[in-house]
N, C-alpha and C. Protein backbone atom coordinates (compact mmCIF):
# COMPACT_ATOMS: atom_id res chain seq x y z
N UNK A 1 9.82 -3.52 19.56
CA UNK A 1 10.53 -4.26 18.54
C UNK A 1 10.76 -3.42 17.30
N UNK A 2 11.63 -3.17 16.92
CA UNK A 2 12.15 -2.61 15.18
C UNK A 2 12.00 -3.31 14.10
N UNK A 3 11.00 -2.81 13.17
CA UNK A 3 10.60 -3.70 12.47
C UNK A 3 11.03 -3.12 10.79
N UNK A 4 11.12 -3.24 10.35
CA UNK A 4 11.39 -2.72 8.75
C UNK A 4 10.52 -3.19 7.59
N UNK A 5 10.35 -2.24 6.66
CA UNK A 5 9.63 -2.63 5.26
C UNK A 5 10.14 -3.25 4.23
N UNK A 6 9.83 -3.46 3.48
CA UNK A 6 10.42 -4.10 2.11
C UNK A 6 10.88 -3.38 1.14
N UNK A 7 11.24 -3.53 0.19
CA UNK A 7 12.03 -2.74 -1.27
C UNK A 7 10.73 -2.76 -1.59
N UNK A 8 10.83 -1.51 -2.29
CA UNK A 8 9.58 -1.38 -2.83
C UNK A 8 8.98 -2.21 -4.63
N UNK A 9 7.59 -2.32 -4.62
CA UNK A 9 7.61 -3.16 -6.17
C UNK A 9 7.04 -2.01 -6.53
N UNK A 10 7.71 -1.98 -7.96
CA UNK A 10 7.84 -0.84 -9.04
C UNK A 10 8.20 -1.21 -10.46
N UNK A 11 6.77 -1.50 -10.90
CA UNK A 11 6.60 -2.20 -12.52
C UNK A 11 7.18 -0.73 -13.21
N UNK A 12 7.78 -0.97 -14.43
CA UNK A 12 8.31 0.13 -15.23
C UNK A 12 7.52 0.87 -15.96
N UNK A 13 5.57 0.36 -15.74
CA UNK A 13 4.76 1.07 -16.11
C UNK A 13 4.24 1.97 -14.73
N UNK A 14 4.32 2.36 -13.97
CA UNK A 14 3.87 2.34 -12.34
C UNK A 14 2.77 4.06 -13.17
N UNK A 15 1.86 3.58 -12.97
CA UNK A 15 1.04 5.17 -13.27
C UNK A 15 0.30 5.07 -11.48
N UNK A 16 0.40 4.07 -10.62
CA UNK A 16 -0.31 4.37 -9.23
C UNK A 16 0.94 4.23 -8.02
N UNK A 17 1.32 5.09 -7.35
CA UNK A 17 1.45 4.62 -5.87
C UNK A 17 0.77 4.30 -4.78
N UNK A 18 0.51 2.83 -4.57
CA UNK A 18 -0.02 2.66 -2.87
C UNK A 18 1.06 2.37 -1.80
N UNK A 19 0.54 3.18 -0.89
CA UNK A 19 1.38 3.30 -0.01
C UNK A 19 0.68 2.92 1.20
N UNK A 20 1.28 1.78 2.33
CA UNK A 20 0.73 1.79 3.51
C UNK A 20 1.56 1.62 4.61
N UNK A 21 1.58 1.60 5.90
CA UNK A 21 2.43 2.14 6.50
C UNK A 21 3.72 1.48 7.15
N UNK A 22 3.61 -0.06 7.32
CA UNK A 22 4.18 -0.80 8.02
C UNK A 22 4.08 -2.14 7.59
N UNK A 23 4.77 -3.03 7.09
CA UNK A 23 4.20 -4.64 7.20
C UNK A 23 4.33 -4.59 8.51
N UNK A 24 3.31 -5.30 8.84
CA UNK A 24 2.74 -6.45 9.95
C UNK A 24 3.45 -7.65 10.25
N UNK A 25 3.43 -8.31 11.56
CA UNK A 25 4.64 -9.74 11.71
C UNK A 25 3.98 -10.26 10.72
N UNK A 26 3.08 -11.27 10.29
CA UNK A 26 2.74 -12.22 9.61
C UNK A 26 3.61 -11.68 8.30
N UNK A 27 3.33 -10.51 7.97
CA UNK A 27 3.89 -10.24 6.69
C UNK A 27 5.48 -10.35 6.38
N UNK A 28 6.29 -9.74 7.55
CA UNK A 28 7.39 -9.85 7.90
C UNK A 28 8.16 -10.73 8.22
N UNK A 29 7.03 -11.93 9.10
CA UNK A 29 7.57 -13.44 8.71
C UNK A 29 7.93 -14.46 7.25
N UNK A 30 6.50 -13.57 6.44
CA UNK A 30 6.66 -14.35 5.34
C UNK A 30 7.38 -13.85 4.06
N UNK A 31 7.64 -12.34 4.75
CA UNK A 31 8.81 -11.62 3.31
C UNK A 31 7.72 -11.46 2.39
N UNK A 32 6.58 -10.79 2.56
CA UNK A 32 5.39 -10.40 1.46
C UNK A 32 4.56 -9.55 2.01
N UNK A 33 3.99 -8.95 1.07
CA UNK A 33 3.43 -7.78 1.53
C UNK A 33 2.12 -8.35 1.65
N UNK A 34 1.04 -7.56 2.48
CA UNK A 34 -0.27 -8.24 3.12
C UNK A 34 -0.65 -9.61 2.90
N UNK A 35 0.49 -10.35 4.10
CA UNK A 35 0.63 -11.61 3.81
C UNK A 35 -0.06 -11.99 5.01
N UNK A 36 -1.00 -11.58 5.94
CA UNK A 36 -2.18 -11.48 6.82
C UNK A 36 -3.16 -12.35 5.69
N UNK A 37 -3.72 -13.38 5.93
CA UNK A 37 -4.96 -14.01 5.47
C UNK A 37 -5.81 -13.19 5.83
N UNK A 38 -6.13 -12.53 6.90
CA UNK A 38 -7.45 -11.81 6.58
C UNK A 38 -7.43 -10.09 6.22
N UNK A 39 -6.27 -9.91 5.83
CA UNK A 39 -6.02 -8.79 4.85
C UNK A 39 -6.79 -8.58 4.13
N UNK A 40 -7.28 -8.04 3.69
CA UNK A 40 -8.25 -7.53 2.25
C UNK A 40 -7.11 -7.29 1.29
N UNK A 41 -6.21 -6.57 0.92
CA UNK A 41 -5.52 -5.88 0.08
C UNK A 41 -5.63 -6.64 -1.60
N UNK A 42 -5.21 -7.95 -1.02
CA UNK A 42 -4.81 -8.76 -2.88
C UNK A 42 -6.26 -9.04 -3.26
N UNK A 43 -7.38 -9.35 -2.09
CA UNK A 43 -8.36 -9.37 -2.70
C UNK A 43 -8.88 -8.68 -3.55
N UNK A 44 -9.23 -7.57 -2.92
CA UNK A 44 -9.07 -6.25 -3.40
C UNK A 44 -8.93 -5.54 -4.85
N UNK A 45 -7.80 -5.87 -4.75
CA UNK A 45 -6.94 -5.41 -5.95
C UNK A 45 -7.11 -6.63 -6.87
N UNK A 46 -7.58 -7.60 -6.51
CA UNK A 46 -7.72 -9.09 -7.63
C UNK A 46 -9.48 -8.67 -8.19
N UNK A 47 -10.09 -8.00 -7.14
CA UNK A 47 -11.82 -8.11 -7.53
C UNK A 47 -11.50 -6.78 -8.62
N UNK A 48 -10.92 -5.62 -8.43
CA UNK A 48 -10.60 -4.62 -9.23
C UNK A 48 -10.08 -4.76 -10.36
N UNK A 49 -9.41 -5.75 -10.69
CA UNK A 49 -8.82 -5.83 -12.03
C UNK A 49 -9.28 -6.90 -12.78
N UNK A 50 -10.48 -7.77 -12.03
CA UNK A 50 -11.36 -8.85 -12.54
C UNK A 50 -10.25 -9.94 -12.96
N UNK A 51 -9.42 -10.01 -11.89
CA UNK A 51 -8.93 -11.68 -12.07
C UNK A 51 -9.16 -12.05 -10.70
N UNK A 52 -8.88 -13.79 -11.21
CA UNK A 52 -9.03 -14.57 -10.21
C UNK A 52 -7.64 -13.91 -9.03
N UNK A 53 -8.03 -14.52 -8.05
CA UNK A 53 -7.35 -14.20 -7.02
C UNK A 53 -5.82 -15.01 -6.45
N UNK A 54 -4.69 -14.66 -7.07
CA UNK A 54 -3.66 -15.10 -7.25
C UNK A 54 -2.96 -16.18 -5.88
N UNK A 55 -2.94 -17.01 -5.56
CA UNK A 55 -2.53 -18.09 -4.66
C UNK A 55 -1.06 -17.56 -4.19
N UNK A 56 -0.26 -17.82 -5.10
CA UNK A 56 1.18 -17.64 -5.23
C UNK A 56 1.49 -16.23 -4.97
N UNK A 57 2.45 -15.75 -4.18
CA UNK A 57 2.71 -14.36 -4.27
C UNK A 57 3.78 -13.49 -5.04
N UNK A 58 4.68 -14.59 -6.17
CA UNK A 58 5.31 -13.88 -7.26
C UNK A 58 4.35 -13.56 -8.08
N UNK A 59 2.70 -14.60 -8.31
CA UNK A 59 1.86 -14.66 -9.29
C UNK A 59 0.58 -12.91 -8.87
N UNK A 60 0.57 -12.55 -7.79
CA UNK A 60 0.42 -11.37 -6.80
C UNK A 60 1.20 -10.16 -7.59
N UNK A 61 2.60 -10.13 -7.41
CA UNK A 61 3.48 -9.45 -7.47
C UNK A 61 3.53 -8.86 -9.10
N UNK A 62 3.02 -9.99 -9.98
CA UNK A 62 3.06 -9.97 -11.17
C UNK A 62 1.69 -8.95 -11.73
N UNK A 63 0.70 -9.31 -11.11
CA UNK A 63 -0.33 -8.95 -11.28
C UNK A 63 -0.38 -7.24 -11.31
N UNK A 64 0.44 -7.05 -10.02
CA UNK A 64 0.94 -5.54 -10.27
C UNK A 64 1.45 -4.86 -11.15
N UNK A 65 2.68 -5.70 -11.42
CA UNK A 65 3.44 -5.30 -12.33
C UNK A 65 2.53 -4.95 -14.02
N UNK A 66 1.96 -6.09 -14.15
CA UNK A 66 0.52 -5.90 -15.40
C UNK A 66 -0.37 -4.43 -15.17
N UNK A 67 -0.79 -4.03 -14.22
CA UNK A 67 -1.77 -3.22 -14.35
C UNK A 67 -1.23 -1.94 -13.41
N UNK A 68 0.41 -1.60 -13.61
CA UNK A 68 1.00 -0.39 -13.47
C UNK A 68 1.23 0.26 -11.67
N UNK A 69 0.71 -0.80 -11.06
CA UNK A 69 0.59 -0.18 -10.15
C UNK A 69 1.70 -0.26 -8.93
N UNK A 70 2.39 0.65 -8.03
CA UNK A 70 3.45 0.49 -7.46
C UNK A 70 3.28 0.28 -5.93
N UNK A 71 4.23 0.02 -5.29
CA UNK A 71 3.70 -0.59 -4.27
C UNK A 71 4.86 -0.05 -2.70
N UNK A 72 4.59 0.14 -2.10
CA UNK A 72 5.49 0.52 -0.51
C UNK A 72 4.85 0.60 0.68
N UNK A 73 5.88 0.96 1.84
CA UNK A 73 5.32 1.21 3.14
C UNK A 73 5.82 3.05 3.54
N UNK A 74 5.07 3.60 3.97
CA UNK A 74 5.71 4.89 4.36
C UNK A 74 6.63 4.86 5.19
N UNK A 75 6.75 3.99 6.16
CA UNK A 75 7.94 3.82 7.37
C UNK A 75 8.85 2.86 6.41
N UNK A 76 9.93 3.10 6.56
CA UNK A 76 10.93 2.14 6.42
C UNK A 76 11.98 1.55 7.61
N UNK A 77 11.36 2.14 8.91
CA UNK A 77 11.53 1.13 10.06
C UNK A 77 11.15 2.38 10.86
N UNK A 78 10.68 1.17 12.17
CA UNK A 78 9.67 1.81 13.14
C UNK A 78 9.71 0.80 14.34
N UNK A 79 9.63 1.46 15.86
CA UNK A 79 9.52 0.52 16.24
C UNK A 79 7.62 0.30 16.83
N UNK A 80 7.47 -1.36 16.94
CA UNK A 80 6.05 -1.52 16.99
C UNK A 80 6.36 -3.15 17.53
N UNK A 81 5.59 -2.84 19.00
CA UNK A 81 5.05 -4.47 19.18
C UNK A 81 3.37 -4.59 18.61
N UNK A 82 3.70 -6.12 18.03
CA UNK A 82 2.42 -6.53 17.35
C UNK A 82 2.42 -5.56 15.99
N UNK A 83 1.53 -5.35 14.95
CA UNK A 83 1.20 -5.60 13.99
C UNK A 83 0.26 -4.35 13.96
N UNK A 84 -0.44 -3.45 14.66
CA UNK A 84 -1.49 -2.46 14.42
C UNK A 84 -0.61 -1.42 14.76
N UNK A 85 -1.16 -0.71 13.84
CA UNK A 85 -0.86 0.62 13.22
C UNK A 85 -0.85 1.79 14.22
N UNK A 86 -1.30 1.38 15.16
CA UNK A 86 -1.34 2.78 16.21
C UNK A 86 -0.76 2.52 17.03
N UNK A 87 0.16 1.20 17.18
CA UNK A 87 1.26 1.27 18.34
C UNK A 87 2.75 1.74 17.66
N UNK A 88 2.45 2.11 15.95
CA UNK A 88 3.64 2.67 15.38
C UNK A 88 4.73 3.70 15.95
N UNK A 89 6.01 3.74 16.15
CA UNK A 89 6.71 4.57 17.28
C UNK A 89 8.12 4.91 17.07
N UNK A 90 8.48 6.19 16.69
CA UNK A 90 9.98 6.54 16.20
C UNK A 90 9.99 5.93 14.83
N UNK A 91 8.85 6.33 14.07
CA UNK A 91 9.57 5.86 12.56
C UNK A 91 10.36 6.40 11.92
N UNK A 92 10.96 6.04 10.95
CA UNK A 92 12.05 6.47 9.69
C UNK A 92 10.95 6.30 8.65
N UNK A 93 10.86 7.44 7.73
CA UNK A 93 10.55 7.22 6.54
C UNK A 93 11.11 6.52 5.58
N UNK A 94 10.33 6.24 4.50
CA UNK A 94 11.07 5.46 3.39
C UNK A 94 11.44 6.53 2.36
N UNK A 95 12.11 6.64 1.62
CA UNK A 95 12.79 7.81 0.58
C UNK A 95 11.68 7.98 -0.71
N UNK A 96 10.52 8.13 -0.07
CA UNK A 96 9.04 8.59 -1.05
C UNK A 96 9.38 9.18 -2.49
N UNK A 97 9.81 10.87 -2.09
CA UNK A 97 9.97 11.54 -2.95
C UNK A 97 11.14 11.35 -4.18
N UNK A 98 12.06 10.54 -3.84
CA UNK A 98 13.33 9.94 -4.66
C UNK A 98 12.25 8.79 -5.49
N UNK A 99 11.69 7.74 -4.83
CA UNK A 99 10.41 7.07 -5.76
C UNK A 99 10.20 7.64 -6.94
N UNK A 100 9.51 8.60 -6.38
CA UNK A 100 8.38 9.72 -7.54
C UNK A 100 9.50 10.20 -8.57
N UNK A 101 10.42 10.78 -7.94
CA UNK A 101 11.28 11.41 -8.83
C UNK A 101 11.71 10.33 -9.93
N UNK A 102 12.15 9.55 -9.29
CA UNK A 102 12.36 8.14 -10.50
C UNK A 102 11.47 7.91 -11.45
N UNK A 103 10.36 7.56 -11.27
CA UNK A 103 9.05 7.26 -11.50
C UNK A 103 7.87 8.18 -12.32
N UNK A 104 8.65 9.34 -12.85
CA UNK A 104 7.36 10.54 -13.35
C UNK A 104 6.00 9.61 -13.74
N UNK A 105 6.28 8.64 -14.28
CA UNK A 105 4.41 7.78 -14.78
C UNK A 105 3.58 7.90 -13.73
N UNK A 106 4.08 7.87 -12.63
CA UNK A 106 3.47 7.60 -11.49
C UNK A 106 2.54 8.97 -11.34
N UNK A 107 0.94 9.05 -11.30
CA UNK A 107 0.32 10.09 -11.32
C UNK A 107 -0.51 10.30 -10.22
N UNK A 108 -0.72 9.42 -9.42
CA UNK A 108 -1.43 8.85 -7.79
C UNK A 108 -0.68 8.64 -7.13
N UNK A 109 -1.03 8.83 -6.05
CA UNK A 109 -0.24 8.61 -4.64
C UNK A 109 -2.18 7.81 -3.93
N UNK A 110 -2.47 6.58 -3.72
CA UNK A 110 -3.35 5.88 -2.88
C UNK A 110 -2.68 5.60 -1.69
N UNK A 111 -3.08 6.09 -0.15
CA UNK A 111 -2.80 5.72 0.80
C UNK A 111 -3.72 4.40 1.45
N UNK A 112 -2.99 3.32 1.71
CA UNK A 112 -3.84 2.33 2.62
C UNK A 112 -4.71 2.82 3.84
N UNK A 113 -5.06 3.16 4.35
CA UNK A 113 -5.68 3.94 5.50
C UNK A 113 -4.93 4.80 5.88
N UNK A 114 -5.28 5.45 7.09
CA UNK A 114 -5.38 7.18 7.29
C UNK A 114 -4.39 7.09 8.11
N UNK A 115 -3.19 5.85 8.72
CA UNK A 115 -2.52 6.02 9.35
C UNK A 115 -1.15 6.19 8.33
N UNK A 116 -1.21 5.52 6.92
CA UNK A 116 -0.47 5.91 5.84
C UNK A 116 -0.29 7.10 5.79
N UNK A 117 -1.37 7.61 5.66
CA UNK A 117 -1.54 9.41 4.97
C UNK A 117 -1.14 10.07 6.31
N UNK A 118 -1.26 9.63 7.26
CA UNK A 118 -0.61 10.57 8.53
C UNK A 118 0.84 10.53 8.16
N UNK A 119 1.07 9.59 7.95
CA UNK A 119 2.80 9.32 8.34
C UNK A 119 3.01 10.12 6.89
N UNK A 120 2.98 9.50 6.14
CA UNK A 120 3.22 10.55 5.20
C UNK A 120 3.18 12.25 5.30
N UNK A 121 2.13 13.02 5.49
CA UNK A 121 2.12 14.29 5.83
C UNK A 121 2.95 14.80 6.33
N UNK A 122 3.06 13.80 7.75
CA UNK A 122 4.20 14.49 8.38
C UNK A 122 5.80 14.55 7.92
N UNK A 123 6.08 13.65 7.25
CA UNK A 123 7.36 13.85 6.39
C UNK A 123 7.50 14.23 5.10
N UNK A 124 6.70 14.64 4.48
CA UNK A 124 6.67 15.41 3.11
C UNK A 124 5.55 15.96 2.75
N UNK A 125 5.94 17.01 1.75
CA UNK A 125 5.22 18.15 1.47
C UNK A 125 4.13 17.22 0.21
N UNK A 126 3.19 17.62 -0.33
CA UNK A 126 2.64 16.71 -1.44
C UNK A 126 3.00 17.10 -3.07
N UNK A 127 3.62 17.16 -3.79
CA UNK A 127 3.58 17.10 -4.90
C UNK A 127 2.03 17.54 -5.68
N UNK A 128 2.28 19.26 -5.96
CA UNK A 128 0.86 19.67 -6.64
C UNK A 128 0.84 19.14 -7.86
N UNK A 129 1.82 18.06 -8.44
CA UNK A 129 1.16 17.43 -9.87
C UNK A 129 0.98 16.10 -9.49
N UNK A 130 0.83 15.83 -8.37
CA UNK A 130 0.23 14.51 -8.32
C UNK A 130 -1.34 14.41 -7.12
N UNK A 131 -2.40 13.50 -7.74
CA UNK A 131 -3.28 13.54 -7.07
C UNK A 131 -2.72 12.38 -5.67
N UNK A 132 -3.76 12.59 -4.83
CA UNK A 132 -3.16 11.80 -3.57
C UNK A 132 -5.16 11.59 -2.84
N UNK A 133 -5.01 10.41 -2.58
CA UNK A 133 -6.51 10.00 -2.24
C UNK A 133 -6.04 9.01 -0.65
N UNK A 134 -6.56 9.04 -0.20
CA UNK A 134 -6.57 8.43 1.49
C UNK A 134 -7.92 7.33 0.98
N UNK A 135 -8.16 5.91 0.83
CA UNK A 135 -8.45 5.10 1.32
C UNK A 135 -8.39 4.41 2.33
N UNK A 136 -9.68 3.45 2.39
CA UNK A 136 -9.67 2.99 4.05
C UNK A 136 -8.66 1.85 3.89
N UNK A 137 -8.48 1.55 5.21
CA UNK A 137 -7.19 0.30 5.38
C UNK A 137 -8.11 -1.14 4.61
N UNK A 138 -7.52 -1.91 4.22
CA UNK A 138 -7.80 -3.18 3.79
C UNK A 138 -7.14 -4.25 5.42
N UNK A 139 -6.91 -3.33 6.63
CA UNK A 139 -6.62 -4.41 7.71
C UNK A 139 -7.98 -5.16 7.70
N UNK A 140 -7.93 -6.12 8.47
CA UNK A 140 -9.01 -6.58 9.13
C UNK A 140 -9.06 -5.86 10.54
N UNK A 141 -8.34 -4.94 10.97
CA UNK A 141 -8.82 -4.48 12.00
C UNK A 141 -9.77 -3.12 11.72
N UNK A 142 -9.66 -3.22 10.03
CA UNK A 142 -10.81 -1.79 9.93
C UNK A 142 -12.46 -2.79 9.58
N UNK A 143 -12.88 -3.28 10.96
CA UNK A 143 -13.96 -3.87 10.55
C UNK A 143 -15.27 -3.04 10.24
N UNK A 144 -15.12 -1.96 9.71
CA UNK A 144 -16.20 -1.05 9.94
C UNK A 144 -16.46 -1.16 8.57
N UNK A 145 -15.78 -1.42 7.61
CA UNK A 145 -16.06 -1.98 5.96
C UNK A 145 -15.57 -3.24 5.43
N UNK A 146 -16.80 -3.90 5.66
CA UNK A 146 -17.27 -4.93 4.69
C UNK A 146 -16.74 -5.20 3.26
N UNK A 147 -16.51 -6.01 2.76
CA UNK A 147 -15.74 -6.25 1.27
C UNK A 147 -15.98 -5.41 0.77
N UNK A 148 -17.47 -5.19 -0.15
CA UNK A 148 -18.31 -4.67 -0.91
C UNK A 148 -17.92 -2.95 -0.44
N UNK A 149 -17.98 -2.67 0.57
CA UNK A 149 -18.05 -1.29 0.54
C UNK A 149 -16.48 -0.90 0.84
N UNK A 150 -15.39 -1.80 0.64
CA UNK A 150 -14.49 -1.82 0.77
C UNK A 150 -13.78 -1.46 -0.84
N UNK A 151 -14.28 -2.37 -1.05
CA UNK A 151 -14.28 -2.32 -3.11
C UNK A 151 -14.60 -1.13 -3.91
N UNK A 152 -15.51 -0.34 -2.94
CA UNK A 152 -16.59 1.22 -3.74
C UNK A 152 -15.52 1.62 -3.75
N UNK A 153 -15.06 1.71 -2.12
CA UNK A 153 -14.28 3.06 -2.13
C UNK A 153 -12.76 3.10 -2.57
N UNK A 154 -12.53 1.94 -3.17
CA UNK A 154 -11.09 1.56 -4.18
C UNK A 154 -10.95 2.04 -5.59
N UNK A 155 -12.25 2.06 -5.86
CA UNK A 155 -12.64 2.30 -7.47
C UNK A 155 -12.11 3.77 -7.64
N UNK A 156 -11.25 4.64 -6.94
CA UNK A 156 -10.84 5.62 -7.40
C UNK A 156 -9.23 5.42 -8.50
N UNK A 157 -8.34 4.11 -7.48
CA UNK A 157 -7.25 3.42 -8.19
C UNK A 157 -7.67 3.30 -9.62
N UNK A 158 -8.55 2.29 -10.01
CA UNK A 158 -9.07 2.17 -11.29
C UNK A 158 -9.07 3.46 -12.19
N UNK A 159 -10.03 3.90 -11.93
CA UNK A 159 -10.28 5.90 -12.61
C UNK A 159 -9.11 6.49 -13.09
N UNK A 160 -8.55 6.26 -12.15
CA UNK A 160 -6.58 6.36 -12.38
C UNK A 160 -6.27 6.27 -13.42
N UNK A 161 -5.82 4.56 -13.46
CA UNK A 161 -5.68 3.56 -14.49
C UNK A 161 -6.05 3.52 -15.75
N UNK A 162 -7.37 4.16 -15.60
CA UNK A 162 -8.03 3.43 -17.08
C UNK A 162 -8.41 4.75 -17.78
């Protein structure tokens, strides 16, 4: 099945890029990004910036936009039955480096898990003025981290930020 990403969200403060690789059907059904209930991602990013955890997903969307941070998929279509990341197949990139170029605030590049940072590699070179960090996926199929140790290893976004 051919599946495609979204326009990317890009607050006019954006000092972070996260990047991950594909929405998922659930997400793609609902036109939102880690729109999987058992996603980690908004949690995540809601326990990190010490707010409550946004219901609504313009109220999500907003939240970003507040605390600079930008948002995409590395594929901008691919084909994939189901929703996991390793049946990803013939992707198209998304136009990354035109992003950045837009975007100089932008000083991070955060990958959602290591299947992000693959896809990425393989279609662009990295930008030596920007740092670039590989975090673990916020799927629920990365059950090998637990909230809490899910959260440690996020706290680099923050460092960023602040």
């Amino acid at each position: 099945m051919l599946k495609k990403s979204f326009a990317p969200i890009v607050p006019d403060n954006s000092r972070v890029l996260i990047l991950g690789s594909l929405p998922g059907d659930r997400s793609l059904t609902e036109n939102q990004y880690y729109a999987h209930p058992q996603n980690r991602f908004w949690k995540t990013i809601s326990v990190l910036f010490n707010t409550a955890l946004p219901t609504i997903y313009s109220e999500r969307v907003a939240l970003l936009h507040r605390e600079g941070v930008a948002l995409w998929d590395v594929c901008e279509m691919a084909f994939r039955k189901g929703s996991m990341d390793t049946d990803i197949m013939q992707e198209v990139p998304n136009k990354i480096p035109e992003l950045l170029a837009d975007n100089p605030s932008i000083k991070a590049v955060f990958f959602n898990g290591l299947k992000a940072q693959k896809l990425y590699d393989r279609y662009f070179t990295r930008d030596p003025g920007l740092q670039y960090i590989t975090l673990p996926s916020t799927s629920p199929a990365n059950a090998s981290f637990n909230q809490e140790r899910l959260l440690e290893k996020w706290q680099p976004v923050l460092e960023v930020l602040r």
